[in-house]
Protein backbone atom coordinates (compact mmCIF):
# COMPACT_ATOMS: atom_id res chain seq x y z
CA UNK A 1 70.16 -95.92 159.17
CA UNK A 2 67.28 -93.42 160.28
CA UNK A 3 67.71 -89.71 160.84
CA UNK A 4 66.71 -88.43 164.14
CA UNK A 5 65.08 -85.01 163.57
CA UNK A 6 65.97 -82.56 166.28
CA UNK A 7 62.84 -81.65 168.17
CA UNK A 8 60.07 -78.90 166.07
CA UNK A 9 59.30 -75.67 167.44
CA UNK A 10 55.99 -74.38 166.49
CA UNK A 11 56.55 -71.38 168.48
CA UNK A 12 58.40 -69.73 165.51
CA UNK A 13 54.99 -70.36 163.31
CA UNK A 14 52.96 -67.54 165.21
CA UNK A 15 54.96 -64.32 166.99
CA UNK A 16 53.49 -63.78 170.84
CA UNK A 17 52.42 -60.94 171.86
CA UNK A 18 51.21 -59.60 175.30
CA UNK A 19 47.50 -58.61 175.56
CA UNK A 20 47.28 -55.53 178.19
CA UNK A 21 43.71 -55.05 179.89
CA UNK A 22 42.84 -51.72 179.17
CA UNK A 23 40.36 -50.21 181.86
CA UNK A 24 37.10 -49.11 179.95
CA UNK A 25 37.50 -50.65 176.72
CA UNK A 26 34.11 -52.88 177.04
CA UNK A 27 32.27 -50.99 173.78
CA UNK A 28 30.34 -53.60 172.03
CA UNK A 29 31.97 -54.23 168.51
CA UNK A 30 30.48 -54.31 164.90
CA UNK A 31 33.91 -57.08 164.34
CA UNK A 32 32.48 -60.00 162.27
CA UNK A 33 31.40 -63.06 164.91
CA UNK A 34 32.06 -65.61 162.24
CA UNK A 35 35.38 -66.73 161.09
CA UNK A 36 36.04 -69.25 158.56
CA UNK A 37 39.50 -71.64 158.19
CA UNK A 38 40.05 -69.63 155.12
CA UNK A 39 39.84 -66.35 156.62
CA UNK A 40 43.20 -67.39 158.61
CA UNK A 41 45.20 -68.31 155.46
CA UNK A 42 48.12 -66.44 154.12
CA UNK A 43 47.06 -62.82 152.43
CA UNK A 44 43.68 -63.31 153.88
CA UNK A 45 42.36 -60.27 156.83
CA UNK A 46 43.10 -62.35 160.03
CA UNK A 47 46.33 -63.89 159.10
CA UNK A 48 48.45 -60.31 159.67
CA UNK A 49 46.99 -60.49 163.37
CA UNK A 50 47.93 -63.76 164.10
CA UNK A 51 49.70 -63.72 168.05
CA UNK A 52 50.22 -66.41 170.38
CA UNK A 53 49.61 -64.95 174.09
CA UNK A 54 52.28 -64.99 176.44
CA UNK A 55 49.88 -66.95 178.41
CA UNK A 56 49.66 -69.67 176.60
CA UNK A 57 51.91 -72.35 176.97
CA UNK A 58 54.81 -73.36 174.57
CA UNK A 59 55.20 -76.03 171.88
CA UNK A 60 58.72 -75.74 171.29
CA UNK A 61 59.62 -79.30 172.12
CA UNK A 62 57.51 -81.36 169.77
CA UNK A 63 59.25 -84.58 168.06
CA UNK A 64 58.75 -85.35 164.78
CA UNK A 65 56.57 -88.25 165.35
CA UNK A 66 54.03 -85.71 167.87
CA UNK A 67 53.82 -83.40 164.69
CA UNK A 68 52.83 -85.93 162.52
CA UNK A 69 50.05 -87.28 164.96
CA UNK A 70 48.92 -83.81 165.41
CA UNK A 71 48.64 -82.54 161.65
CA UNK A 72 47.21 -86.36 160.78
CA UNK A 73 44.58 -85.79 163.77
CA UNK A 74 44.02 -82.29 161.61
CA UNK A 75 43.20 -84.48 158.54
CA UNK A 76 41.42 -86.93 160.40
CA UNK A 77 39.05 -84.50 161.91
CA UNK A 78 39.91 -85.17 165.11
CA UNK A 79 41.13 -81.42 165.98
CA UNK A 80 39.10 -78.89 167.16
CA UNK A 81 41.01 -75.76 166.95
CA UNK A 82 40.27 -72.94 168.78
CA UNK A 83 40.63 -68.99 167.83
CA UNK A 84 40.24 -66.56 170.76
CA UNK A 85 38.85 -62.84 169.29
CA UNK A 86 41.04 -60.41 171.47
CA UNK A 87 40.70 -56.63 170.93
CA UNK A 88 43.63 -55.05 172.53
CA UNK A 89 42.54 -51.60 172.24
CA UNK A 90 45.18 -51.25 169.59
CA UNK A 91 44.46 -54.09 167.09
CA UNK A 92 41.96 -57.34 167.19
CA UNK A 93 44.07 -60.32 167.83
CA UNK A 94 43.31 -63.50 167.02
């Protein structure tokens, strides 16, 4: 007999966060433009400003079988990932 798995939330992976528009805040930045896969592993400088925007929608209702087609899509280079550079005002969020 198979185990249904209840549905994934990948929501929990990466905390949200709200990204105010602050008037004025247009100074050019010396921030690295190059980020590598590694820079966004554990320990590494990006991975403490990991967010998720509000904006964005959520993946909170993804069955096991849509996880495993995305992370084999990963492997299979089929994935482009994007990482938006935000700078708050506060803190650079990725």
């Amino acid at each position: 007999m198979e185990c249904e798995m209840p549905n994934i939330n990948l929501d929990a992976l990466i905390p949200r966060e709200d990204f105010e528009i602050i008037e004025g805040n247009t100074r050019a930045s010396s921030f690295n433009q190059n980020v590598g896969v590694k820079d966004l592993e554990i320990g590494e400088f990006f991975y403490a400003g990991l967010r998720k925007p509000d904006f964005q929608r959520e993946t909170s209702d993804w069955s096991d079988d849509q996880l495993c087609e995305f992370i084999q899509s990963f492997i299979d280079g089929d994935l482009i990932p994007a990482v938006i550079l935000w700078n708050s005002g506060h803190y650079r969020v990725i």
